[in-house]
N, C-alpha and C. Protein backbone atom coordinates (compact mmCIF):
# COMPACT_ATOMS: atom_id res chain seq x y z
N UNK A 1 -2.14 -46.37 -47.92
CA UNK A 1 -2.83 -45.92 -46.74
C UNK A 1 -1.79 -45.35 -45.77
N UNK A 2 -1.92 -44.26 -45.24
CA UNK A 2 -1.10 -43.59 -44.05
C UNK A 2 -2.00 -43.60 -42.93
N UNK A 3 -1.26 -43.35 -41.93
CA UNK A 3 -1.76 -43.41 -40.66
C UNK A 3 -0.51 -42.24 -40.31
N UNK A 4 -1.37 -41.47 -39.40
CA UNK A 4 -1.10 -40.32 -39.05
C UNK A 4 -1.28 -40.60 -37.30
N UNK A 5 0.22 -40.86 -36.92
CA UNK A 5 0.09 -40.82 -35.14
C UNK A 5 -0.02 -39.39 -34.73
N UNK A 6 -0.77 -39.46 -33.74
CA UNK A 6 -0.60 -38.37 -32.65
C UNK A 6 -0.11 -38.88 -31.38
N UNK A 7 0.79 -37.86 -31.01
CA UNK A 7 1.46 -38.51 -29.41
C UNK A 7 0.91 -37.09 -28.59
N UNK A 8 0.44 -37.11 -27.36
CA UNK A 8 0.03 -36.40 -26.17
C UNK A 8 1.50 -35.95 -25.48
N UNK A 9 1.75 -34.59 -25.73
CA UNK A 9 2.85 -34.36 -24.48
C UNK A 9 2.60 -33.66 -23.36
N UNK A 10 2.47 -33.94 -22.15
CA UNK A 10 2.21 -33.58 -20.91
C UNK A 10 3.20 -32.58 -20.77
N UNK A 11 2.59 -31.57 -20.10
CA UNK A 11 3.47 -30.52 -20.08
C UNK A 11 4.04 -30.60 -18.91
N UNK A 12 5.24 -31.00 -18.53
CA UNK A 12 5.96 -31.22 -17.22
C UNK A 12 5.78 -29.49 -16.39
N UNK A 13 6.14 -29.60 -15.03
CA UNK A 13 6.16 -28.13 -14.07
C UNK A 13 7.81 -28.49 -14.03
N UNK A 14 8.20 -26.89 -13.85
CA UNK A 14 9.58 -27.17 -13.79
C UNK A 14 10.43 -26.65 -12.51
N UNK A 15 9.29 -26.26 -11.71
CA UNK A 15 9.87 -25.87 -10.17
C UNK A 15 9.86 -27.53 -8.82
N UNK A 16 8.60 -28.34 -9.92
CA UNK A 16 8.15 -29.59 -9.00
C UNK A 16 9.53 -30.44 -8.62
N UNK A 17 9.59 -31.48 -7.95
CA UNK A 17 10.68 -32.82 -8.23
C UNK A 17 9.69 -33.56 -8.84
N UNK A 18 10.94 -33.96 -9.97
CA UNK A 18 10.44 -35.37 -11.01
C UNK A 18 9.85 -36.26 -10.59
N UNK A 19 9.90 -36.48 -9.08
CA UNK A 19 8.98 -37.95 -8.25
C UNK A 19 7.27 -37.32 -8.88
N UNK A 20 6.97 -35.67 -8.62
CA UNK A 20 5.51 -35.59 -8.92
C UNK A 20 5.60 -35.53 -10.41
N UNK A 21 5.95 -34.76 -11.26
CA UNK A 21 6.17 -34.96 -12.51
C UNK A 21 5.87 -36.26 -13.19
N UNK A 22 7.05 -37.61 -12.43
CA UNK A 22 6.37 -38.13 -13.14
C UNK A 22 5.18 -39.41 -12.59
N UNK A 23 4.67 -39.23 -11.33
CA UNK A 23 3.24 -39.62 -10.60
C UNK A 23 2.54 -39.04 -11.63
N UNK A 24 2.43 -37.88 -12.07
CA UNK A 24 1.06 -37.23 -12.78
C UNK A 24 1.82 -37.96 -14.28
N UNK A 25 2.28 -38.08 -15.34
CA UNK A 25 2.65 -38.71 -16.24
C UNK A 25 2.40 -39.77 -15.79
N UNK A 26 2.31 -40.67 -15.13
CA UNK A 26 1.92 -41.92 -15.09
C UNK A 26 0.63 -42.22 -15.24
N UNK A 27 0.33 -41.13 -14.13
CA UNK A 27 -1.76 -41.26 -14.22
C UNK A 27 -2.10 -40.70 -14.82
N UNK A 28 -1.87 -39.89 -15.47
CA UNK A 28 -2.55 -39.64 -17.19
C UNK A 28 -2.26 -40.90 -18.17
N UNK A 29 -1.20 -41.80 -17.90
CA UNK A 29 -1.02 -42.85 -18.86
C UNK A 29 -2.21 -44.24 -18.42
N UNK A 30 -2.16 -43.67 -17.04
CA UNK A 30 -3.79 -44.68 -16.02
C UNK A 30 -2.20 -46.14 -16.11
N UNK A 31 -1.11 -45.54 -15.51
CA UNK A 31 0.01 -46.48 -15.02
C UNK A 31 0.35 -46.41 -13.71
N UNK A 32 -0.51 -46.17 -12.73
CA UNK A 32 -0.09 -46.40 -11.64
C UNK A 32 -1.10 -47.64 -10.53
N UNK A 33 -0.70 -48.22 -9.88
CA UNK A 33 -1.33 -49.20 -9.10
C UNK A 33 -2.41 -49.16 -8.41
N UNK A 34 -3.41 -48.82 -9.34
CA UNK A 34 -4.45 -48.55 -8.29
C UNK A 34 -5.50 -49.98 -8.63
N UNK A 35 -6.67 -50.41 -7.85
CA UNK A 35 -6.72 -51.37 -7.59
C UNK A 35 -7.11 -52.01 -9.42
N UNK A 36 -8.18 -50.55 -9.90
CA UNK A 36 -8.48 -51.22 -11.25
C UNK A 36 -7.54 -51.95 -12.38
N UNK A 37 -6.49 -51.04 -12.50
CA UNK A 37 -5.43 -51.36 -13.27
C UNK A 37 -4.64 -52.48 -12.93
N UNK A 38 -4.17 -52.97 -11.26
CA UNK A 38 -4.24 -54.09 -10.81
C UNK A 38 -5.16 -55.35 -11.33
N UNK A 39 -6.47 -54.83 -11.39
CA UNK A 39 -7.28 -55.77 -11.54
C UNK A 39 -7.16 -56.17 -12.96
N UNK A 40 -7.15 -55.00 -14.00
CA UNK A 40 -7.04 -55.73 -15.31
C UNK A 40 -5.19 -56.58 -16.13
N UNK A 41 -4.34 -56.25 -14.72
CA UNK A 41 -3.26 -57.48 -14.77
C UNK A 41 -3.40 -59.02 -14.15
N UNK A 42 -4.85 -58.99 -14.11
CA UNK A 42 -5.46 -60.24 -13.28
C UNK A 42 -4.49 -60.11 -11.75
N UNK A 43 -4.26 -59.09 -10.86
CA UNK A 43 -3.90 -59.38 -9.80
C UNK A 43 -5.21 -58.50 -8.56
N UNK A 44 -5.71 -59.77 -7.83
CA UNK A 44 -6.58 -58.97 -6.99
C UNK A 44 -6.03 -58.93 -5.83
N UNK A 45 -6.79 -57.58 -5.09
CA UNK A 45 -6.51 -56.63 -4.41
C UNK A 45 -7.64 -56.61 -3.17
N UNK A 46 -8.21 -57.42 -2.54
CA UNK A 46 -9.61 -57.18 -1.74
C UNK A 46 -10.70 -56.67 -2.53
N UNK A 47 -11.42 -55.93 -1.98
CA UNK A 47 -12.65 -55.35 -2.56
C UNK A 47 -12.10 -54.52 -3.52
N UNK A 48 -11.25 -53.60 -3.73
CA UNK A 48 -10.85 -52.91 -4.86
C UNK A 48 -11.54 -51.61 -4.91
N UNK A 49 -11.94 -50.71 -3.59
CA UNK A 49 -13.10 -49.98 -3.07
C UNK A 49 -11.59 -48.67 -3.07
N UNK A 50 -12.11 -47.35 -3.40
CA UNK A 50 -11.57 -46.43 -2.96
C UNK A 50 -11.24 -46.38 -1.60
N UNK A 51 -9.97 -46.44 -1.04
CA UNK A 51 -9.53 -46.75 0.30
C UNK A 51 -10.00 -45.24 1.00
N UNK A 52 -10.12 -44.44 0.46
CA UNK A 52 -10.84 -42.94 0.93
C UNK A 52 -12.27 -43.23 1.57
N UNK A 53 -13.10 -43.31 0.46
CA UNK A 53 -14.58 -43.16 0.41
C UNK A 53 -15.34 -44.77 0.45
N UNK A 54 -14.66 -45.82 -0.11
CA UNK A 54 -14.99 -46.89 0.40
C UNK A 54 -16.21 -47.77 -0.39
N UNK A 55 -16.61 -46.41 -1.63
CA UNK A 55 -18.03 -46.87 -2.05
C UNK A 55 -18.12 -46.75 -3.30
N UNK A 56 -16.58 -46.50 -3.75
CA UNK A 56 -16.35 -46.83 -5.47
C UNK A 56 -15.38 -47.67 -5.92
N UNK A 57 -14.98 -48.05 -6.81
CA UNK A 57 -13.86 -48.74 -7.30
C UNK A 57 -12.89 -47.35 -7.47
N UNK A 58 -11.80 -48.62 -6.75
CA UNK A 58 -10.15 -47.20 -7.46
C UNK A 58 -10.25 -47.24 -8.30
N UNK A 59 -9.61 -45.84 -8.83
CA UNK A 59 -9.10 -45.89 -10.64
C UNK A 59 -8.29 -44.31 -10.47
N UNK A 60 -7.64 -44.31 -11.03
CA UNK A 60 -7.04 -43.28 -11.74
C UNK A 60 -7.70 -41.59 -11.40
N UNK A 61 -9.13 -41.76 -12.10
CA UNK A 61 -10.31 -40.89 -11.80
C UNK A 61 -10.76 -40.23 -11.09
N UNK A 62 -11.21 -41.77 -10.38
CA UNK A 62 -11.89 -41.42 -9.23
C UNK A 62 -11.48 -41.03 -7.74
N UNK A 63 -9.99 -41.18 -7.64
CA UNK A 63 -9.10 -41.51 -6.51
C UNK A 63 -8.56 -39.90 -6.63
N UNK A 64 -8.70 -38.87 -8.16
CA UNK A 64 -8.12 -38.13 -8.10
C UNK A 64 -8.80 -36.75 -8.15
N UNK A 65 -10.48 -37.02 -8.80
CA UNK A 65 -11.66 -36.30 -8.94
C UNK A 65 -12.23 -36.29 -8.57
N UNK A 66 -13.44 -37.47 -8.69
CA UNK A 66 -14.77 -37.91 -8.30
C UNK A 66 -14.63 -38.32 -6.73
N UNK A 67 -13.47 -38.94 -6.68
CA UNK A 67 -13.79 -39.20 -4.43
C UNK A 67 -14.03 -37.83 -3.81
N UNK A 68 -15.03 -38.19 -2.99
CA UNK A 68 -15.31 -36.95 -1.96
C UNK A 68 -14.08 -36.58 -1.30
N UNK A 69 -13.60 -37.10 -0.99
CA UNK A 69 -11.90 -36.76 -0.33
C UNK A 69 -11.18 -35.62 -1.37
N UNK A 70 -11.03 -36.20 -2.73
CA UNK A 70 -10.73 -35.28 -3.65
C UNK A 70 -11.18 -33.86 -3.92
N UNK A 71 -12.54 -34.05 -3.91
CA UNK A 71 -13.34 -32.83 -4.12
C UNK A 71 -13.15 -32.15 -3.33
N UNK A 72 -13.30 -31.98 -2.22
CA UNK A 72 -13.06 -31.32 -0.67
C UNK A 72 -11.66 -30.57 -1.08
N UNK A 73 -10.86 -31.65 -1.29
CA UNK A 73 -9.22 -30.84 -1.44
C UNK A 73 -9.35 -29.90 -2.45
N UNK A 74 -10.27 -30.62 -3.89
CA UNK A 74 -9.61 -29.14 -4.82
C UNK A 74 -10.76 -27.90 -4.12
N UNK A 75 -11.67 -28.12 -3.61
CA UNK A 75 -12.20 -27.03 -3.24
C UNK A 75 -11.49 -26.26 -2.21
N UNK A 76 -10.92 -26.70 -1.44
CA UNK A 76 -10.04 -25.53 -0.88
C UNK A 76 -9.00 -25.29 -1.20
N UNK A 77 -8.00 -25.86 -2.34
CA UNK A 77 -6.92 -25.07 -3.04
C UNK A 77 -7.62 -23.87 -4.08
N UNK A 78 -9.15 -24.42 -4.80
CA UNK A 78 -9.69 -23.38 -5.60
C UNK A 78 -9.46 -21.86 -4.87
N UNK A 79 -10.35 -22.42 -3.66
CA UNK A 79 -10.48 -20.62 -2.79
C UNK A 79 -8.76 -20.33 -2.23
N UNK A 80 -7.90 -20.75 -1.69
CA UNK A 80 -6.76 -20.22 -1.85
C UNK A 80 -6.16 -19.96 -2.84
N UNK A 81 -6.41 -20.52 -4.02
CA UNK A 81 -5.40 -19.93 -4.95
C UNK A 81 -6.14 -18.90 -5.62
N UNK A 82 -7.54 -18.61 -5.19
CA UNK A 82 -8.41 -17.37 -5.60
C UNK A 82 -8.89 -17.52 -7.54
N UNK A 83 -8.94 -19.04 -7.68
CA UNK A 83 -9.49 -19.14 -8.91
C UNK A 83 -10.91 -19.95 -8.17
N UNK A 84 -11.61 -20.03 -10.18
CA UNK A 84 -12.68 -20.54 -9.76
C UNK A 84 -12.92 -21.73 -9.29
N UNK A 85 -14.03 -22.28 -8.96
CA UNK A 85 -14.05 -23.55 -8.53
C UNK A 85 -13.30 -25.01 -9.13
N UNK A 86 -12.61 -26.07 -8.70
CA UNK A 86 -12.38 -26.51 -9.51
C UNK A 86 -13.21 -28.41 -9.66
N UNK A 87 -13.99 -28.00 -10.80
CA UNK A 87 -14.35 -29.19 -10.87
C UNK A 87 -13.53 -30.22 -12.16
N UNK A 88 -13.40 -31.52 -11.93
CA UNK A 88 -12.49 -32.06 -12.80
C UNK A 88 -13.30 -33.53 -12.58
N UNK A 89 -13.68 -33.64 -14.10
CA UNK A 89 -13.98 -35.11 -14.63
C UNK A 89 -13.76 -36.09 -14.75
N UNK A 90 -12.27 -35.68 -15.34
CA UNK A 90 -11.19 -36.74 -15.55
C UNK A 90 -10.04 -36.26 -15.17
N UNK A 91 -8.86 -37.08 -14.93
CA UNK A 91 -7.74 -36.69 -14.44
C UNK A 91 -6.95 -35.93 -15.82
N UNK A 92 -7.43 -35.88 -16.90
CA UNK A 92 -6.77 -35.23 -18.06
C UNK A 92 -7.13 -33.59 -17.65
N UNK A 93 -8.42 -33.85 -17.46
CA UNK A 93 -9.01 -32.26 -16.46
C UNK A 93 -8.59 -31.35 -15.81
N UNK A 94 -7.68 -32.23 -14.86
CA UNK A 94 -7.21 -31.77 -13.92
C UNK A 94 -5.37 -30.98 -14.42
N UNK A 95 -5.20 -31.63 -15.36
CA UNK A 95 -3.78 -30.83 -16.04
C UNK A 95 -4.16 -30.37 -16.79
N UNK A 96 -5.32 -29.34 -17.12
CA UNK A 96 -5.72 -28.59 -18.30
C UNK A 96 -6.20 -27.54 -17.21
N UNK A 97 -6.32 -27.63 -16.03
CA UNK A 97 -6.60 -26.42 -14.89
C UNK A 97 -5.59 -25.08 -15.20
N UNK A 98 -4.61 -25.07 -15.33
CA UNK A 98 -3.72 -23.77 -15.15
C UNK A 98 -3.86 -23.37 -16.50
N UNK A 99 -4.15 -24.05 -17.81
CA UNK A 99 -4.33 -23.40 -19.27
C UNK A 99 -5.88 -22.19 -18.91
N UNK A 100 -6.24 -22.42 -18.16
CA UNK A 100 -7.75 -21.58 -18.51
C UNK A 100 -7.38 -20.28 -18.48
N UNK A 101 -8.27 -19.24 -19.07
CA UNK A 101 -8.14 -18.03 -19.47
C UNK A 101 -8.71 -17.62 -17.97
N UNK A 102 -9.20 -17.64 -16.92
CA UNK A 102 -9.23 -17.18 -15.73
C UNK A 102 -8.02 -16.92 -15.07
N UNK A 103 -7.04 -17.53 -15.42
CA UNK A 103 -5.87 -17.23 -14.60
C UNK A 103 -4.69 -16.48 -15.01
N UNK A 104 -4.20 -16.00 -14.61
CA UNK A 104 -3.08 -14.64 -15.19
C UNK A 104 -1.75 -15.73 -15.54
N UNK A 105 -1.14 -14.99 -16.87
CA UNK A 105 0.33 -16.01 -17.28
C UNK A 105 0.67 -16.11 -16.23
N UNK A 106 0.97 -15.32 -15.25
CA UNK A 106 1.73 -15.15 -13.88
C UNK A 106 1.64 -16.29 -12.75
N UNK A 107 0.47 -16.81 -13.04
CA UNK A 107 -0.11 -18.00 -12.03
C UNK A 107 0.25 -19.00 -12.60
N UNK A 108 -0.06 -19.25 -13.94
CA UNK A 108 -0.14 -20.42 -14.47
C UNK A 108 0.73 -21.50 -14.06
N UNK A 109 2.10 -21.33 -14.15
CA UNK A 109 2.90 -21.91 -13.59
C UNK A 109 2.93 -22.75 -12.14
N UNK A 110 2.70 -21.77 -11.38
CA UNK A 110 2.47 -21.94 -9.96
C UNK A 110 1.05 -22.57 -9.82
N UNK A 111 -0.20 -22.59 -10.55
CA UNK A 111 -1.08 -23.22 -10.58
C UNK A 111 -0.93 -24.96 -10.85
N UNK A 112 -0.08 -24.88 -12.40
CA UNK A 112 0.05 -26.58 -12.52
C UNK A 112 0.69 -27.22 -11.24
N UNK A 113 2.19 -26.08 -10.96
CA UNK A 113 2.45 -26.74 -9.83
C UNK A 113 1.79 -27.29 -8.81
N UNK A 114 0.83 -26.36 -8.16
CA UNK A 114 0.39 -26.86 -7.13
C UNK A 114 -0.64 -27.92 -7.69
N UNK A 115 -0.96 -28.69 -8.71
CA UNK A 115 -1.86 -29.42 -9.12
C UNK A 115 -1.14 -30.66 -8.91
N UNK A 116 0.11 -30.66 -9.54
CA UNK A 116 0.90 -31.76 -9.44
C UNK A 116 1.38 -32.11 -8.23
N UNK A 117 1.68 -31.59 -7.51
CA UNK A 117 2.26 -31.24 -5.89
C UNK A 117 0.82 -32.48 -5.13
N UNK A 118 -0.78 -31.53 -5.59
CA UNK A 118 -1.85 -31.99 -4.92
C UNK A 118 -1.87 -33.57 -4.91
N UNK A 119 -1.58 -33.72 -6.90
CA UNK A 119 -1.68 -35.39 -6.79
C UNK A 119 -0.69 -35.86 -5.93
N UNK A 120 0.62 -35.82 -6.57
CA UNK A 120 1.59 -36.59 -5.48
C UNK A 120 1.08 -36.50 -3.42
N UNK A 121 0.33 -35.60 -3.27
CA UNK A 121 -0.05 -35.37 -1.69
C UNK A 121 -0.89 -36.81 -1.76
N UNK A 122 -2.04 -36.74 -2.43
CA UNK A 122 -3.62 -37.62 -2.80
C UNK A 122 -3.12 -38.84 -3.05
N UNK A 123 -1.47 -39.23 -3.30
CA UNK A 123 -1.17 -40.39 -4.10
C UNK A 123 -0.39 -40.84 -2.13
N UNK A 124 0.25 -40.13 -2.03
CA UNK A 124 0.81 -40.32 -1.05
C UNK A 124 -0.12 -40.96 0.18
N UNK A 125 -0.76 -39.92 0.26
CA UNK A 125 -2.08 -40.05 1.52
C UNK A 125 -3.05 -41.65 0.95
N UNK A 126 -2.97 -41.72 0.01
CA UNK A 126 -4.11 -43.11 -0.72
C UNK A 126 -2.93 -44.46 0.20
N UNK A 127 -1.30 -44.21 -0.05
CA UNK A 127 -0.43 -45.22 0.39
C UNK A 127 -0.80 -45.57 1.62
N UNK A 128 -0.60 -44.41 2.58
CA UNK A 128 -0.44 -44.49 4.25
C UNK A 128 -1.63 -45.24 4.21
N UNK A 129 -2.80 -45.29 3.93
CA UNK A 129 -3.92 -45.51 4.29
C UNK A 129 -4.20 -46.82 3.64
N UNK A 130 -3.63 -46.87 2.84
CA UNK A 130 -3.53 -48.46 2.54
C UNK A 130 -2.50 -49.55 3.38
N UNK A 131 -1.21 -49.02 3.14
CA UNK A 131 0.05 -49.78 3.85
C UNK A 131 0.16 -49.26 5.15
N UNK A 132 -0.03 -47.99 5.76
CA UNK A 132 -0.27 -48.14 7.19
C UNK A 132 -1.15 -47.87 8.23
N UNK A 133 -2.44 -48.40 7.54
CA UNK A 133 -3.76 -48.12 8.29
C UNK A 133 -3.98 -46.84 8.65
N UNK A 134 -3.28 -45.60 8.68
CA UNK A 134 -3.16 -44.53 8.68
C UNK A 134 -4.55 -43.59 8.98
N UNK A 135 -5.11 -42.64 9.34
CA UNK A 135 -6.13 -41.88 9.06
C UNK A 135 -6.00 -41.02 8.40
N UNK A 136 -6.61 -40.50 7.22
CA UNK A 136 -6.51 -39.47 6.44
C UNK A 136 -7.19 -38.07 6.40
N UNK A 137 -6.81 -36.75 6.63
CA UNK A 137 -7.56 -35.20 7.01
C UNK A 137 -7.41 -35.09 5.67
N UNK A 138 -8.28 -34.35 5.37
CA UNK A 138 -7.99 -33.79 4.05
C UNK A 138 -7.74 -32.02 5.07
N UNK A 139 -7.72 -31.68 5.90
CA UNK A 139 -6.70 -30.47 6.08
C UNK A 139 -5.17 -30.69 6.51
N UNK A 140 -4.93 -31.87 6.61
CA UNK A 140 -3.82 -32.57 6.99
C UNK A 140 -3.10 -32.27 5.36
N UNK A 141 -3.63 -32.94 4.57
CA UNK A 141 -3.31 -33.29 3.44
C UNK A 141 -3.13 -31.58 2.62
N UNK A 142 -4.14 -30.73 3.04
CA UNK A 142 -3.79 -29.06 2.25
C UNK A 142 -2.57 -28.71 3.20
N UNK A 143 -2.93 -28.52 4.89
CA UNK A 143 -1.79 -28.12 5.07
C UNK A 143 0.13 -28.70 4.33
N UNK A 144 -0.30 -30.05 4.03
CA UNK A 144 1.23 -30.45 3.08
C UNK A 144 1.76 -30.02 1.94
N UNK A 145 0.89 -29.48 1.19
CA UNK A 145 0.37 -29.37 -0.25
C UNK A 145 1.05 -27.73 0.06
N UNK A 146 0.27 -26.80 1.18
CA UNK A 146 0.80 -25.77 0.95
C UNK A 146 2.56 -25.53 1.66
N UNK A 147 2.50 -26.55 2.55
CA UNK A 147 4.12 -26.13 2.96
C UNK A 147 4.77 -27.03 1.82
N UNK A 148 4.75 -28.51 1.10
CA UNK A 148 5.84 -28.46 0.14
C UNK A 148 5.82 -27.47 -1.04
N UNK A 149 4.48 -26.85 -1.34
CA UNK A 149 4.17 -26.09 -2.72
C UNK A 149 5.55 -25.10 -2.06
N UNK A 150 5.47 -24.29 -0.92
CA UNK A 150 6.12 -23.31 -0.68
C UNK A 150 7.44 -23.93 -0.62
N UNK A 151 8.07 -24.62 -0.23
CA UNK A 151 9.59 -25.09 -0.24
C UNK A 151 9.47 -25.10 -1.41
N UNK A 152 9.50 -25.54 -2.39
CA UNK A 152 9.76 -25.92 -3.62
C UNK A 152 9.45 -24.87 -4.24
N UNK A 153 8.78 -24.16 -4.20
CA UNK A 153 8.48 -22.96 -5.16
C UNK A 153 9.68 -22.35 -4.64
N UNK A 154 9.68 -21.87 -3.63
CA UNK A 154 10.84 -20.78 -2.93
C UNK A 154 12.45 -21.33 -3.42
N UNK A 155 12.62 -22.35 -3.36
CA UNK A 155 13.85 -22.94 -3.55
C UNK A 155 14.45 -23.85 -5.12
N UNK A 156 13.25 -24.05 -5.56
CA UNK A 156 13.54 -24.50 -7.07
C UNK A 156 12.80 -23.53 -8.34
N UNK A 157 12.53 -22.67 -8.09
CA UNK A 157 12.00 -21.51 -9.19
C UNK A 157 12.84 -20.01 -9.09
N UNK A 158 12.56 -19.31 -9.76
CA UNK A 158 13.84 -17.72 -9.36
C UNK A 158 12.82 -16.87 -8.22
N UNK A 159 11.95 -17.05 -7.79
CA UNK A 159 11.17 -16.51 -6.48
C UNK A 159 11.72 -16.87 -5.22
N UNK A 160 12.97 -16.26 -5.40
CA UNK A 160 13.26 -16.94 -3.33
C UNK A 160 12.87 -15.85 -3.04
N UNK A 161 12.40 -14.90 -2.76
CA UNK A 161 11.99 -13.68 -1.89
C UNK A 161 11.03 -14.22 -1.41
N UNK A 162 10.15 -14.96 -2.40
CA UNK A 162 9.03 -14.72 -2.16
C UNK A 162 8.44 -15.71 0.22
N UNK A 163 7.86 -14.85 0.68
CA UNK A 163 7.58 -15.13 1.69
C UNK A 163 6.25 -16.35 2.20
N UNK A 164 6.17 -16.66 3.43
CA UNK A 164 5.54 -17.85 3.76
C UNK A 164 3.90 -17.41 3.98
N UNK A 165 4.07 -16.12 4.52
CA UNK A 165 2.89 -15.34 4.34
C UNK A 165 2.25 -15.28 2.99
N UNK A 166 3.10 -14.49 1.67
CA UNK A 166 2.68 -14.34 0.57
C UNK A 166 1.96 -15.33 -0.08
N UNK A 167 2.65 -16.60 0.55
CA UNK A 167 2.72 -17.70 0.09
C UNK A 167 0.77 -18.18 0.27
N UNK A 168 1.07 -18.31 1.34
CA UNK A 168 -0.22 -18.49 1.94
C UNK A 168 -1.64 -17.67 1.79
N UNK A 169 -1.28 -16.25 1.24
CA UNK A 169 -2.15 -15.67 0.63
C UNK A 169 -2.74 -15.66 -0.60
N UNK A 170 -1.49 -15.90 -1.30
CA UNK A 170 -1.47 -16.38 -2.83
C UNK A 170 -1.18 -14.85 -3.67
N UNK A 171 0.19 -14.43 -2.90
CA UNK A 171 0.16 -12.73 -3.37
C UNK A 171 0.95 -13.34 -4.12
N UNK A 172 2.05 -11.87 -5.08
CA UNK A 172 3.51 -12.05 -5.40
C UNK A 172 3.91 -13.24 -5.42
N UNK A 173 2.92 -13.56 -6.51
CA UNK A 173 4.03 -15.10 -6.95
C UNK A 173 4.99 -14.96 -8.50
């Protein structure tokens, strides 16, 4: 009898820092601390309620798709980055966004990026609001998304020309 493994390789971004790289490798592995995965190390956490929306259990998922907080965000990176809407099921979903045939080779790149960029924002913003009672915008949270997307694109990819305007339009990338 053989057994035939398959291993999943996540396709890393290579303009991001490794801190988002590997946040999104983690939560595709459903390895990061959110209350469910907590919960199934037998360690509880309070109610275990999406600290966003308040009216689901955390998970991986839902903290990154299904919360209304979430949705809101990818809907306005969809219309800035001038693709289609983005709806996402699962967080595997959500790193299969820049493969679609809607988007030009040219984007693609700069698309995962800003996907990975989004989680690490969504992962970040879930902290404050847990550890420092914090309030959370979700235009708070795009405006971050688009000024680190732009540092980091501008300064860790071969596009330094590229401008803050362009940036923001979603020209000449």
């Amino acid at each position: 009898m053989y057994f035939v493994l398959t291993t999943y390789v996540m396709d890393w971004c290579g303009w991001v820092p490794s801190k988002c790289n590997i946040l999104v490798w983690r939560a595709d592995l459903k390895r990061i601390p959110t209350a469910d995965a907590l919960l199934k190390r037998g360690i509880m956490i309070g109610e275990g309620l999406c600290p966003f929306c308040k009216s689901a259990p955390e998970s991986v998922d839902h903290i990154f798709t299904s919360c209304f907080f979430a949705a809101v965000l990818w809907q306005k990176i969809s219309r800035w980055c001038r693709i289609p809407p983005i709806f996402a099921f699962s967080f595997k979903d959500l790193l299969d966004i820049h493969k679609g045939g809607h988007i030009s080779v040219k984007e693609r790149a700069v698309i995962q990026g800003i996907i990975y960029i989004s989680c690490w924002s969504i992962w970040a913003s879930r902290n404050r609001v847990i550890f420092s009672n914090s309030e959370f915008k979700v235009d708070k949270v795009f405006s971050d998304i688009k000024s680190l997307g732009f540092l980091w694109y501008k300064h860790r990819s071969r596009c330094s020309a590229l401008s803050w305007v362009d940036w923001c339009k979603f020209v000449n990338m």
